[in-house]
N, C-alpha and C. Protein backbone atom coordinates (compact mmCIF):
# COMPACT_ATOMS: atom_id res chain seq x y z
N UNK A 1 92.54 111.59 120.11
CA UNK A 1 92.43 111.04 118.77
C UNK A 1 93.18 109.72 118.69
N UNK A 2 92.67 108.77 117.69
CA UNK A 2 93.50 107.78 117.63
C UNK A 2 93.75 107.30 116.10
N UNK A 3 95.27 107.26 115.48
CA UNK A 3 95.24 107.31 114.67
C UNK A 3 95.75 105.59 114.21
N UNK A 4 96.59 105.27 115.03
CA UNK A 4 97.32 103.61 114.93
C UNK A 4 96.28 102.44 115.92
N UNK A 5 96.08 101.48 115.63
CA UNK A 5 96.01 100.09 116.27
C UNK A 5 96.17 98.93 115.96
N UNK A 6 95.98 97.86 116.86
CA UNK A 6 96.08 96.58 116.04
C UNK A 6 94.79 95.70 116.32
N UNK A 7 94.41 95.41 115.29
CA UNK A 7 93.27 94.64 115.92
C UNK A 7 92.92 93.72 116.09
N UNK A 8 94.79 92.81 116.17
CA UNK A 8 94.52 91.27 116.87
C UNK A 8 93.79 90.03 115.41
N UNK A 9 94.72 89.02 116.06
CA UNK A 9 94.37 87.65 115.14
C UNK A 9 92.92 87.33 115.02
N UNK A 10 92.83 86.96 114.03
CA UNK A 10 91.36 86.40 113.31
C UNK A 10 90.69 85.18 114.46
N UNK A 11 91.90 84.51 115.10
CA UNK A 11 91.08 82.98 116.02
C UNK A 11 90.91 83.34 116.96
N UNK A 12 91.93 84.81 117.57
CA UNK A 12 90.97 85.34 118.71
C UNK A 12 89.96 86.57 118.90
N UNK A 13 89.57 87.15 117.85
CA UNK A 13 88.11 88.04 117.68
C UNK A 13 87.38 87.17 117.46
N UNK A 14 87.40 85.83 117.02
CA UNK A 14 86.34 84.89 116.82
C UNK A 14 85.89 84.16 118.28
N UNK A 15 86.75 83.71 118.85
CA UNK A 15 86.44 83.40 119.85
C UNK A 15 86.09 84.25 121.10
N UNK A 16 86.45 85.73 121.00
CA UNK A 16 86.14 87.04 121.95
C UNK A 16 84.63 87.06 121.53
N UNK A 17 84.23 87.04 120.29
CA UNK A 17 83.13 87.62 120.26
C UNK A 17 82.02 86.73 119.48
N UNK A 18 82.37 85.48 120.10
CA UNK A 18 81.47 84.76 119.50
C UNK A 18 80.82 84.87 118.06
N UNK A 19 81.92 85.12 117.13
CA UNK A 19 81.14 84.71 115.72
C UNK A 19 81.85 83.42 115.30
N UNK A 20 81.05 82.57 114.13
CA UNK A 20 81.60 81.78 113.46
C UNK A 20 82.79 81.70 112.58
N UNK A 21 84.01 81.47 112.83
CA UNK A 21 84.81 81.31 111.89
C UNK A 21 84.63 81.79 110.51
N UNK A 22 83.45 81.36 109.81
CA UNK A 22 83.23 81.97 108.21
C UNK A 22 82.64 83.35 108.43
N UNK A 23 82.20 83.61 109.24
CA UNK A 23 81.82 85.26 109.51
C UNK A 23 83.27 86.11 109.56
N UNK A 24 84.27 85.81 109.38
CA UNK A 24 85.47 86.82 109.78
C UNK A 24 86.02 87.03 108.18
N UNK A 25 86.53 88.23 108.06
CA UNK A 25 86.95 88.27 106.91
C UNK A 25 88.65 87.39 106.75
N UNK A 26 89.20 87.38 105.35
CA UNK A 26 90.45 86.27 105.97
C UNK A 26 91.13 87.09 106.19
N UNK A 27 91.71 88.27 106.03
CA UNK A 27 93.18 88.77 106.27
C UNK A 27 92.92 90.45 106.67
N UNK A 28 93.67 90.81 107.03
CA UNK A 28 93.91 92.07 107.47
C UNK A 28 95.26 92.80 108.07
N UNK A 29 95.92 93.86 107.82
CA UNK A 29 97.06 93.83 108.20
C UNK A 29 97.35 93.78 110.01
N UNK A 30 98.58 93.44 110.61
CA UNK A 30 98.91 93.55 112.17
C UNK A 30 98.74 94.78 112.49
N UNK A 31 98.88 96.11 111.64
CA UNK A 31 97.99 96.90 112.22
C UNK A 31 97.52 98.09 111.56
N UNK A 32 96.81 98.91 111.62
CA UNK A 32 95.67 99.86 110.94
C UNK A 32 96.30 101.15 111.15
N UNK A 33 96.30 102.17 110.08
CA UNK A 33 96.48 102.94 109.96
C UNK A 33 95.18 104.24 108.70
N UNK A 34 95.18 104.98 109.01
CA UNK A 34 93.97 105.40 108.45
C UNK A 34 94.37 105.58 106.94
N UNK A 35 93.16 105.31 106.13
CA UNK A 35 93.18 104.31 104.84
C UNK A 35 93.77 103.08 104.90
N UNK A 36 93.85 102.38 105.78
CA UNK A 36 93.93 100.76 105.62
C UNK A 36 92.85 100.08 105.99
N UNK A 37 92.71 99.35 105.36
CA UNK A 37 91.33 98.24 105.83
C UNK A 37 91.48 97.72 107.15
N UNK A 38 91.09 97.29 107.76
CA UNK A 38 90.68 96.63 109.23
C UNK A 38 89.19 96.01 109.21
N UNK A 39 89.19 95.17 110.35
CA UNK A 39 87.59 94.27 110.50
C UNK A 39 86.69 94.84 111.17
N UNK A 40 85.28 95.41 110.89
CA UNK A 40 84.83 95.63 111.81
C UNK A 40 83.25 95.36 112.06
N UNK A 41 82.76 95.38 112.85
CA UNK A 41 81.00 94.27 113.08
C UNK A 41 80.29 95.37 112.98
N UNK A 42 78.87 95.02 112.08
CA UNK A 42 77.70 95.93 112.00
C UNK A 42 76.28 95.02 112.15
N UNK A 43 75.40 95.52 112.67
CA UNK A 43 73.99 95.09 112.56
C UNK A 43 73.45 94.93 111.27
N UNK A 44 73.59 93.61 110.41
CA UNK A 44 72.35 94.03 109.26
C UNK A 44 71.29 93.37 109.76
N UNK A 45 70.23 93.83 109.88
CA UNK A 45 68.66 93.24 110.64
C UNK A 45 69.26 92.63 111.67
N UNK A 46 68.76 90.99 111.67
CA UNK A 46 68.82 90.15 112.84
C UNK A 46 70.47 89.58 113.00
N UNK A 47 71.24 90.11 111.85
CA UNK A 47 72.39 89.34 111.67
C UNK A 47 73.85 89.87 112.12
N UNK A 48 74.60 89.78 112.62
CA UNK A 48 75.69 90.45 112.77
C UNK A 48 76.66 90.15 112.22
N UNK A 49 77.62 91.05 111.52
CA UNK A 49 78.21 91.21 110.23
C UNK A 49 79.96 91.65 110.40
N UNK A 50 80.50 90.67 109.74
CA UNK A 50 81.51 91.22 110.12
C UNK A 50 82.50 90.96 108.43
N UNK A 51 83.18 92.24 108.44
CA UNK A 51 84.06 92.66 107.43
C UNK A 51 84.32 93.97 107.04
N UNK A 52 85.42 94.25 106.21
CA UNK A 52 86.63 94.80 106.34
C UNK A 52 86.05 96.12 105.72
N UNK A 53 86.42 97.02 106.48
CA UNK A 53 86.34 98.33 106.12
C UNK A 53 87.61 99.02 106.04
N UNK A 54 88.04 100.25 105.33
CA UNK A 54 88.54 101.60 105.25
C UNK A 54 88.43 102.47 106.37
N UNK A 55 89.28 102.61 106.93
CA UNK A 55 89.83 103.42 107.99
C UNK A 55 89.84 104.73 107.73
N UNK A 56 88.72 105.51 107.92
CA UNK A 56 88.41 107.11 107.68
C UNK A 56 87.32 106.69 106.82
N UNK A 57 86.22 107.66 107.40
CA UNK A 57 84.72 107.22 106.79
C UNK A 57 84.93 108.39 105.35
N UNK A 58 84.44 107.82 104.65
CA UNK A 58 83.93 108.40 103.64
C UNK A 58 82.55 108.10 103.27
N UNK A 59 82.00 109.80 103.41
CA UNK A 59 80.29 109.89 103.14
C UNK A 59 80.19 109.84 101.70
N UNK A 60 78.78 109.32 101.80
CA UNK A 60 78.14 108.93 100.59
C UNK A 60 78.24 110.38 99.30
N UNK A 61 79.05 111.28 100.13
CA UNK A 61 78.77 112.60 99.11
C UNK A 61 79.67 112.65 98.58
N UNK A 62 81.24 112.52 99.18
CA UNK A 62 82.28 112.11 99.08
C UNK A 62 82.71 112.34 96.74
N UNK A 63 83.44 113.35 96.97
CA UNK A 63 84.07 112.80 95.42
C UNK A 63 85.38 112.20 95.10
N UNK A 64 85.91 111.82 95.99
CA UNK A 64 86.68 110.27 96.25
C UNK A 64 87.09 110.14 97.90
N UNK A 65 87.84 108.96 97.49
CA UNK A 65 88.25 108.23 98.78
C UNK A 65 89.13 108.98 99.53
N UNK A 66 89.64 109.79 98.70
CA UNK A 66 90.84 110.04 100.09
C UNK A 66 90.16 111.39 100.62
N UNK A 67 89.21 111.48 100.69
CA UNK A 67 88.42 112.08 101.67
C UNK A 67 88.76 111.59 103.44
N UNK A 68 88.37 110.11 103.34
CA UNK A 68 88.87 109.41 104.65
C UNK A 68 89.61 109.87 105.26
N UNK A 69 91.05 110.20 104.06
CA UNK A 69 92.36 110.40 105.11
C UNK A 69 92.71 111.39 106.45
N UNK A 70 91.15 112.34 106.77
CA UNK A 70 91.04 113.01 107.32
C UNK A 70 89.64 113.10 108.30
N UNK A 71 88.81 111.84 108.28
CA UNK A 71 87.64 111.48 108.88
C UNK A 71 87.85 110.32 109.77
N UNK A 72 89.15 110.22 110.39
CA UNK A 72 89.36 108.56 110.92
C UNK A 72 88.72 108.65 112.46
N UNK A 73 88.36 109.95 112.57
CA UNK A 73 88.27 109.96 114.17
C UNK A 73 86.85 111.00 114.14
N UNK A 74 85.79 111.00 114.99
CA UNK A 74 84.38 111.46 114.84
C UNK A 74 84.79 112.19 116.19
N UNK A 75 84.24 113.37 116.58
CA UNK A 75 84.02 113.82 118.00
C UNK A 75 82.62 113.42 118.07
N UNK A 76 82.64 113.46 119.68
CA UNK A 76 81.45 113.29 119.94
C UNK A 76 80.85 114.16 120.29
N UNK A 77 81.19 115.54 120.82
CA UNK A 77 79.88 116.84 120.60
C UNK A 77 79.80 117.52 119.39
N UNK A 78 80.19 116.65 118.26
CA UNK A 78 79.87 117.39 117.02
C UNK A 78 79.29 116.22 116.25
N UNK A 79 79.51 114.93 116.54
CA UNK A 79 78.79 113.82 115.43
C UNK A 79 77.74 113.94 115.20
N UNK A 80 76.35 114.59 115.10
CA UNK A 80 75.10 114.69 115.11
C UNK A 80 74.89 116.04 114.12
N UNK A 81 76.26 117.05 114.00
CA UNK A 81 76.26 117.75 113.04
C UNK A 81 77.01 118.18 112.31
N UNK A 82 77.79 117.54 112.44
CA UNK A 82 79.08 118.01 111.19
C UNK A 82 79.07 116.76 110.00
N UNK A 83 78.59 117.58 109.00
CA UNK A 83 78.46 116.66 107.71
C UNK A 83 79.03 115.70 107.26
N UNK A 84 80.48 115.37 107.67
CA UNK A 84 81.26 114.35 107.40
C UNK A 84 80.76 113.11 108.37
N UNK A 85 79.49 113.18 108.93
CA UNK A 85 79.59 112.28 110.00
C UNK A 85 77.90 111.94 109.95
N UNK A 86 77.16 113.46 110.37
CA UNK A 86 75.81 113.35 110.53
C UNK A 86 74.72 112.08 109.89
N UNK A 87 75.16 112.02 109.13
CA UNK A 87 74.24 111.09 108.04
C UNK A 87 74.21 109.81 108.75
N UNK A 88 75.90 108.93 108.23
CA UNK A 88 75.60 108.08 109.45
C UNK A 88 75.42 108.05 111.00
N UNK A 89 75.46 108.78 111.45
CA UNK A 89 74.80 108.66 113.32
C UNK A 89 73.27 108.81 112.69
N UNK A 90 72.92 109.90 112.36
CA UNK A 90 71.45 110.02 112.30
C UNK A 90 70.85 108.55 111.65
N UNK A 91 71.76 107.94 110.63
CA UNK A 91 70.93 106.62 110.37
C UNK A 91 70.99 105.35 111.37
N UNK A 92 71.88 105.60 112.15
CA UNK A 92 72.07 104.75 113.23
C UNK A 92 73.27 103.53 112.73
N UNK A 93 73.83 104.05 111.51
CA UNK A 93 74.98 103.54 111.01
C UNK A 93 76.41 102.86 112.23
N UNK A 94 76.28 102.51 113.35
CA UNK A 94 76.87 102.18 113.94
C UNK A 94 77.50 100.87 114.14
N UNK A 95 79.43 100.43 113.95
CA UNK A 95 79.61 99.18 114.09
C UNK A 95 80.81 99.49 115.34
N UNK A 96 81.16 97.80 115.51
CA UNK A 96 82.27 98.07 116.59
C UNK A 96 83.65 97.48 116.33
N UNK A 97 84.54 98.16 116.23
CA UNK A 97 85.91 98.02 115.91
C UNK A 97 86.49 96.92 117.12
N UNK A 98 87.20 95.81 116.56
CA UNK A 98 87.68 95.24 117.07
C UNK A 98 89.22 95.57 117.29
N UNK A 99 90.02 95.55 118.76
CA UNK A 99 91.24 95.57 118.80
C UNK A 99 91.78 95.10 120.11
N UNK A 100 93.06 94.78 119.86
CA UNK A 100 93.92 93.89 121.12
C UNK A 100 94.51 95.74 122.06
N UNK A 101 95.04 96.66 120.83
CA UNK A 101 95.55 97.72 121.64
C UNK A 101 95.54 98.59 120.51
N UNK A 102 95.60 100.16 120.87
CA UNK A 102 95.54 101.42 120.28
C UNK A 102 96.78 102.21 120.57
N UNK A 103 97.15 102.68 120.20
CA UNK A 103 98.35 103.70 120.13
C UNK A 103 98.60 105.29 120.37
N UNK A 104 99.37 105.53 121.21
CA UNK A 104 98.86 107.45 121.52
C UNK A 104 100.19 107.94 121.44
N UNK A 105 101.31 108.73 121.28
CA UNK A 105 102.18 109.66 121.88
C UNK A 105 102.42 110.26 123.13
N UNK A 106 103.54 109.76 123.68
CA UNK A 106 103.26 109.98 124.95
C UNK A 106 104.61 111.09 124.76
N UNK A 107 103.93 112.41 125.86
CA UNK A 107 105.18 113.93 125.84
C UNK A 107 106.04 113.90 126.93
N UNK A 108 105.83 113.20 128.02
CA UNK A 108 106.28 113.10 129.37
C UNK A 108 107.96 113.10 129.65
N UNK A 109 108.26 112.79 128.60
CA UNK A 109 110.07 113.03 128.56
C UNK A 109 110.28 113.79 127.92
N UNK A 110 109.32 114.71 127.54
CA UNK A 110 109.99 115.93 126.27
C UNK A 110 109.81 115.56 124.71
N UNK A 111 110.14 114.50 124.71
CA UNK A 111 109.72 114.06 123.06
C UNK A 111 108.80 112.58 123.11
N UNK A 112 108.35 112.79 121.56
CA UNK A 112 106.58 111.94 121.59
C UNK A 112 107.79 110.55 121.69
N UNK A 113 107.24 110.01 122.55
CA UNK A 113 107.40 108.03 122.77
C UNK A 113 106.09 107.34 122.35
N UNK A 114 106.36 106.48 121.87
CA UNK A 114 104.71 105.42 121.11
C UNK A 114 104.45 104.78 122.50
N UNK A 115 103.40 104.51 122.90
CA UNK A 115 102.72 104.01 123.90
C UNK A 115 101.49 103.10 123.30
N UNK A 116 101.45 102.11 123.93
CA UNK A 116 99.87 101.14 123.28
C UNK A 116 99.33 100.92 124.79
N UNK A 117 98.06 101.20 124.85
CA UNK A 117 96.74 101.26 125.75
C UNK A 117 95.82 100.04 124.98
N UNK A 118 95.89 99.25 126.52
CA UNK A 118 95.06 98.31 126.49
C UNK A 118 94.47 97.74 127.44
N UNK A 119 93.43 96.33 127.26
CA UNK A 119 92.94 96.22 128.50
C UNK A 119 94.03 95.76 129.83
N UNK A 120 93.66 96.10 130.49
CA UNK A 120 94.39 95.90 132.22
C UNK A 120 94.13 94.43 132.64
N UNK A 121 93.27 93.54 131.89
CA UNK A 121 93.04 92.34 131.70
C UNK A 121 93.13 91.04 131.05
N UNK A 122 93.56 92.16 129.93
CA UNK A 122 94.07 90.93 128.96
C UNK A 122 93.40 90.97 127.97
N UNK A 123 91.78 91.12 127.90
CA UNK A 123 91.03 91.28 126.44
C UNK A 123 91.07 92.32 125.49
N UNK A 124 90.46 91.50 124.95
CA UNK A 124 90.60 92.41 123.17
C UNK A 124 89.80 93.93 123.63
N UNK A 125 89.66 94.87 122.84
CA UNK A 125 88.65 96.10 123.11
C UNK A 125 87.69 95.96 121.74
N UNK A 126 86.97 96.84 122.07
CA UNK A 126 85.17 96.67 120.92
C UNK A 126 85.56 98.64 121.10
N UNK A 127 85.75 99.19 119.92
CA UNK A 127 85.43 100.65 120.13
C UNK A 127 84.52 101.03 119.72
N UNK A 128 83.80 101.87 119.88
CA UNK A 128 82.29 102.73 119.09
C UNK A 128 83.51 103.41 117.82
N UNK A 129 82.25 103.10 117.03
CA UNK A 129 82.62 103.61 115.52
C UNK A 129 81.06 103.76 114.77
N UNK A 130 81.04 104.68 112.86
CA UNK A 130 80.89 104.51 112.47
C UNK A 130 80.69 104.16 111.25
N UNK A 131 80.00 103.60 110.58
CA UNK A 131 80.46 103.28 108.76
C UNK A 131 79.45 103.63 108.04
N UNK A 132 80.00 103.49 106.86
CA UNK A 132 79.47 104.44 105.62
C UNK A 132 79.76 103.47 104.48
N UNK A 133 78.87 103.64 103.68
CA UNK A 133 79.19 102.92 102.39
C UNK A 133 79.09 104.14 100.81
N UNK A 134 79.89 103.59 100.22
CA UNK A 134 80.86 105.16 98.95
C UNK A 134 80.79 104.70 97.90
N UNK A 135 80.10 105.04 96.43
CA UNK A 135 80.18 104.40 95.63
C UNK A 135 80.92 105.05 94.58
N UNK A 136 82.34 104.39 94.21
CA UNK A 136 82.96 104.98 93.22
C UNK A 136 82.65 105.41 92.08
N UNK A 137 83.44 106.57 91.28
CA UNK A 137 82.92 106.76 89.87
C UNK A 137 82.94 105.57 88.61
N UNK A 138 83.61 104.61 89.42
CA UNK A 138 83.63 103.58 88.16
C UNK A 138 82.42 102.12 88.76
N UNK A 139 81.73 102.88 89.89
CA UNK A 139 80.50 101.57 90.28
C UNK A 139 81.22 101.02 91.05
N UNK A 140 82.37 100.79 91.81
CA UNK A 140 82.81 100.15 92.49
C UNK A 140 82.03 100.34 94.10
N UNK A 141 81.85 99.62 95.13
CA UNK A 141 81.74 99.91 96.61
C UNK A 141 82.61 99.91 97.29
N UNK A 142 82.74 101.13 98.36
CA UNK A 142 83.63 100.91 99.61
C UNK A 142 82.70 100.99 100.73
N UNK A 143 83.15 100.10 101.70
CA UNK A 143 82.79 100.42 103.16
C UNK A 143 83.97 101.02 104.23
N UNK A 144 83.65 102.01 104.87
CA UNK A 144 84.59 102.53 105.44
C UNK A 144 83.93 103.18 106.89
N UNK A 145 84.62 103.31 107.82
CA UNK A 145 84.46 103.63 108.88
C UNK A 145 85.23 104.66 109.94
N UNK A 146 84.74 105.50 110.88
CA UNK A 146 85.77 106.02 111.69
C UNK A 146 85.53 105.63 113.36
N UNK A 147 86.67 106.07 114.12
CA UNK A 147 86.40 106.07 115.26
C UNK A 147 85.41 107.42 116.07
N UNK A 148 84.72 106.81 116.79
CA UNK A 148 84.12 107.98 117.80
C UNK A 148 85.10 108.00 119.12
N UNK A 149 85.64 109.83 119.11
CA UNK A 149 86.12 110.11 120.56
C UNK A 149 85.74 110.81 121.36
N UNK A 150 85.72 110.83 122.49
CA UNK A 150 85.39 112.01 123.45
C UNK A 150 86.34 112.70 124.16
N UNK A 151 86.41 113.57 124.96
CA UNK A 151 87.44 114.63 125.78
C UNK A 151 88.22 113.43 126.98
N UNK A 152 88.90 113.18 127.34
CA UNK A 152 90.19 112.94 128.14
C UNK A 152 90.84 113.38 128.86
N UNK A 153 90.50 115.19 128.96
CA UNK A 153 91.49 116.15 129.75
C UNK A 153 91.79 115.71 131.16
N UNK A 154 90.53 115.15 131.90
CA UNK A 154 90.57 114.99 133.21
C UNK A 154 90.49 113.36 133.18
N UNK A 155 90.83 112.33 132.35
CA UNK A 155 91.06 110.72 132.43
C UNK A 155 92.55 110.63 132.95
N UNK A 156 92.18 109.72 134.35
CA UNK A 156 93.63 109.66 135.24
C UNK A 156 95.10 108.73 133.69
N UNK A 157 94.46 108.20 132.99
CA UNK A 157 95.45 107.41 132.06
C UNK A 157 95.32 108.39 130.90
N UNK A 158 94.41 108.74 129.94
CA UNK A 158 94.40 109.15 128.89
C UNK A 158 94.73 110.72 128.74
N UNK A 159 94.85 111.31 129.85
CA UNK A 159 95.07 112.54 129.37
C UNK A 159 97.32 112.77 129.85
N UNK A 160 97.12 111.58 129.77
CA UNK A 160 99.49 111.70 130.05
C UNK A 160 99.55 111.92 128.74
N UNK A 161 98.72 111.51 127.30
CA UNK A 161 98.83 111.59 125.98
C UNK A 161 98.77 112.84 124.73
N UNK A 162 99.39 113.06 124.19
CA UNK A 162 99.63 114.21 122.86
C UNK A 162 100.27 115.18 123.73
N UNK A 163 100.61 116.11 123.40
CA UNK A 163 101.59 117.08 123.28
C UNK A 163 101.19 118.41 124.59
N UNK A 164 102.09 118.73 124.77
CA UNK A 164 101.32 119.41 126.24
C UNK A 164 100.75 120.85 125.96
N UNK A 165 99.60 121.06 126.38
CA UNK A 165 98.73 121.90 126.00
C UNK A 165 97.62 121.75 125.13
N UNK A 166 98.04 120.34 124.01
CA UNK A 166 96.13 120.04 123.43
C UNK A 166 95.29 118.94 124.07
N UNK A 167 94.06 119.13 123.34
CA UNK A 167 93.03 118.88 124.29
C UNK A 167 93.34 117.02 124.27
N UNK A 168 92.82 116.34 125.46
CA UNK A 168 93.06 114.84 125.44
C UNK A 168 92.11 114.62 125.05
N UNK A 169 92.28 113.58 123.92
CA UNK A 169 91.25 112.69 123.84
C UNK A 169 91.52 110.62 123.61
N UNK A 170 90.07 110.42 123.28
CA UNK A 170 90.23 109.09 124.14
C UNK A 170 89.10 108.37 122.90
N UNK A 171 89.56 107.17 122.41
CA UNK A 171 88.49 106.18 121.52
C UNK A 171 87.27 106.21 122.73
N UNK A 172 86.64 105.42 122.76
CA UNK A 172 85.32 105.10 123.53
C UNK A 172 85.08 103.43 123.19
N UNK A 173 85.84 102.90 124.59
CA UNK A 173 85.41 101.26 124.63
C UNK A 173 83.87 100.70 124.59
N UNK A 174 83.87 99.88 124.68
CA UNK A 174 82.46 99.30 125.01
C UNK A 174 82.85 97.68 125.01
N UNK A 175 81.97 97.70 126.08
CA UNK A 175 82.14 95.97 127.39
C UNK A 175 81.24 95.08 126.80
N UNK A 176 80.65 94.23 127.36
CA UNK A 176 79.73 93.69 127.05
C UNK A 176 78.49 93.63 127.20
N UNK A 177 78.26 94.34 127.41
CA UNK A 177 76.71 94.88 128.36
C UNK A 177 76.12 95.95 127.73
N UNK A 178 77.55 96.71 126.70
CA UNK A 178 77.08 98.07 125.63
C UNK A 178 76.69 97.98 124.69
N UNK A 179 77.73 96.77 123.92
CA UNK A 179 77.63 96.35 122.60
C UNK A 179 76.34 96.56 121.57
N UNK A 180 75.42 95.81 122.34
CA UNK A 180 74.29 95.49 121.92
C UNK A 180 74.03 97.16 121.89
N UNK A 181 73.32 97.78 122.77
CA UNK A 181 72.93 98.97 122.99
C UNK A 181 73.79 99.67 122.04
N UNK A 182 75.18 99.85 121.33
CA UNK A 182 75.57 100.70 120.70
C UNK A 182 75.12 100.43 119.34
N UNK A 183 75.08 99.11 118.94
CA UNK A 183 74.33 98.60 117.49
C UNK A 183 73.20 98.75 117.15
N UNK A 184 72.43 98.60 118.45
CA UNK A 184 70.42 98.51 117.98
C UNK A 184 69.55 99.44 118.83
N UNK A 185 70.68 99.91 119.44
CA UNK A 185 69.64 101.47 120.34
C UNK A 185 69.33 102.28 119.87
N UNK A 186 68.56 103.32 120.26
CA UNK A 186 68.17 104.77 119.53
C UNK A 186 69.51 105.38 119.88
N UNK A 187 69.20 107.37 119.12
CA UNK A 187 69.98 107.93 119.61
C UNK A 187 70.50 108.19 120.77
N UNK A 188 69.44 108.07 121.32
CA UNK A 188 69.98 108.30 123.29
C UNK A 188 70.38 107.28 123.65
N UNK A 189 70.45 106.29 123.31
CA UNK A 189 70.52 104.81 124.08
C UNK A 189 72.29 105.27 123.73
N UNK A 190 72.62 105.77 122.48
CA UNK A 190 73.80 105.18 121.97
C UNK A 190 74.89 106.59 122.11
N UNK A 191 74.04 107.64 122.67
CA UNK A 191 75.04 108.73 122.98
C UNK A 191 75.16 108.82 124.68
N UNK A 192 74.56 107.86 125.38
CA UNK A 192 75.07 107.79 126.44
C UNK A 192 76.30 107.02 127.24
N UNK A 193 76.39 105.94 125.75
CA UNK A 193 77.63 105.14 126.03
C UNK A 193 79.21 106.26 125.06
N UNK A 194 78.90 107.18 125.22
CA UNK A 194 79.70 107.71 124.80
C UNK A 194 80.79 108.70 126.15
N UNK A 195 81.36 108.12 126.91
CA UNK A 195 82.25 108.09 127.60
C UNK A 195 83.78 107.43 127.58
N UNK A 196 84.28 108.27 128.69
CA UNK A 196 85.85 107.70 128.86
C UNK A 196 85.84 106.14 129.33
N UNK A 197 87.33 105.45 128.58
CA UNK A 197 86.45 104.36 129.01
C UNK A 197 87.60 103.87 130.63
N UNK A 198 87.32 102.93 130.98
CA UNK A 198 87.51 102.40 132.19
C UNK A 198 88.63 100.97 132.09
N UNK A 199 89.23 100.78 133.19
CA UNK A 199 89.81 99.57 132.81
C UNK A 199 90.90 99.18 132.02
N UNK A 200 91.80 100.51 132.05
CA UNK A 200 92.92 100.32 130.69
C UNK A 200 94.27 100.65 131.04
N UNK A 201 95.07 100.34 130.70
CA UNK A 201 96.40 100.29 130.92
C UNK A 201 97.49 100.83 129.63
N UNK A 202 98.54 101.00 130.39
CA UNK A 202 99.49 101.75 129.26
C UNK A 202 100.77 100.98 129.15
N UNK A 203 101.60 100.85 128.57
CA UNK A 203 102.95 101.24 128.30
C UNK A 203 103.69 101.21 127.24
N UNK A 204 105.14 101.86 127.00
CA UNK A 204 105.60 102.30 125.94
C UNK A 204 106.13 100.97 125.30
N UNK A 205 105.90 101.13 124.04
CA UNK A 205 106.04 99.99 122.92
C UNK A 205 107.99 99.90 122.68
């Protein structure tokens, strides 16, 4: 699960991912915590979209927001049917979270130490996510989003993380070669990039 990250300055997601400067939203905090806003990119038609969502999806059924505070993270052998989620995968509601590094608990000395996982390279990460849009009782809109994770138990880095004896789990990166495929693919296109990801590095903050 991932509950903390940061998702890095506005001049360098612009320049990582090739959008225009006026495509970025202006502000966002140094780092995300579920119910805080953060930036994140969606497909509308031909256009790619970027701005600030709510951290923990809240479905359209939702009778308020702080529903989220408990949807920040999607599994992935249940996103296709567990109601807090189904709607958007089945609509193909999929965007990608931008971040420099993510945050886990590490047990390895006996008590949790903060650890941030990132690339082994230096770049930003793109996680699979998805979003939802919530319409308040007073007409207001939210857009909000969660992370998709998968199992970790057997990931040589991700499973040193949470508490000893529960299950590991792990966000789900995506490179550049996925991106596309996680935004405008079918279902299969977009549950096959649903793996551990590769290429990542650790240490304690």
């Amino acid at each position: 699960m991932c509950t903390n990250y940061r998702p890095g300055a506005r001049d360098l997601l612009r320049a990582h991912l090739a959008l225009d400067e006026s495509a970025w939203p202006q502000a966002w905090p140094d780092e995300v915590w579920p119910t805080y806003l953060g930036p994140i990119l969606r497909q509308d038609g031909a256009v790619l979209r970027a701005e600030l969502g709510r951290f923990g999806l809240v479905p359209h059924w939702a009778k308020d927001a702080a529903f989220g505070r408990r949807t920040y993270n999607a599994r992935s052998e249940t996103i296709a049917e567990k109601p807090s989620f189904r709607d958007a995968w089945r609509r193909g509601q999929r965007c990608l979270v931008p971040a420099l590094w993510f945050c886990e608990p590490n047990w390895e000395s006996g008590q949790s130490v903060r650890w941030r996982i990132f690339d082994e390279g230096g770049e930003p990460l793109t996680f699979a996510g998805l979003w939802a849009r919530w319409c308040a009782p007073e007409g207001d809109w939210l857009t909000s989003y969660t992370l998709v994770t998968v199992n970790a138990d057997l990931h040589p880095l991700m499973r040193r993380f949470h508490r000893p004896g529960e299950e590991k789990r792990s966000v789900v990166v995506l490179r550049n070669g996925e991106r596309a495929a996680w935004l405008t693919g079918d279902l299969g296109q977009a549950q096959a990039l649903l793996k551990t990801p590769a290429g990542l590095d650790a240490a304690p903050l």
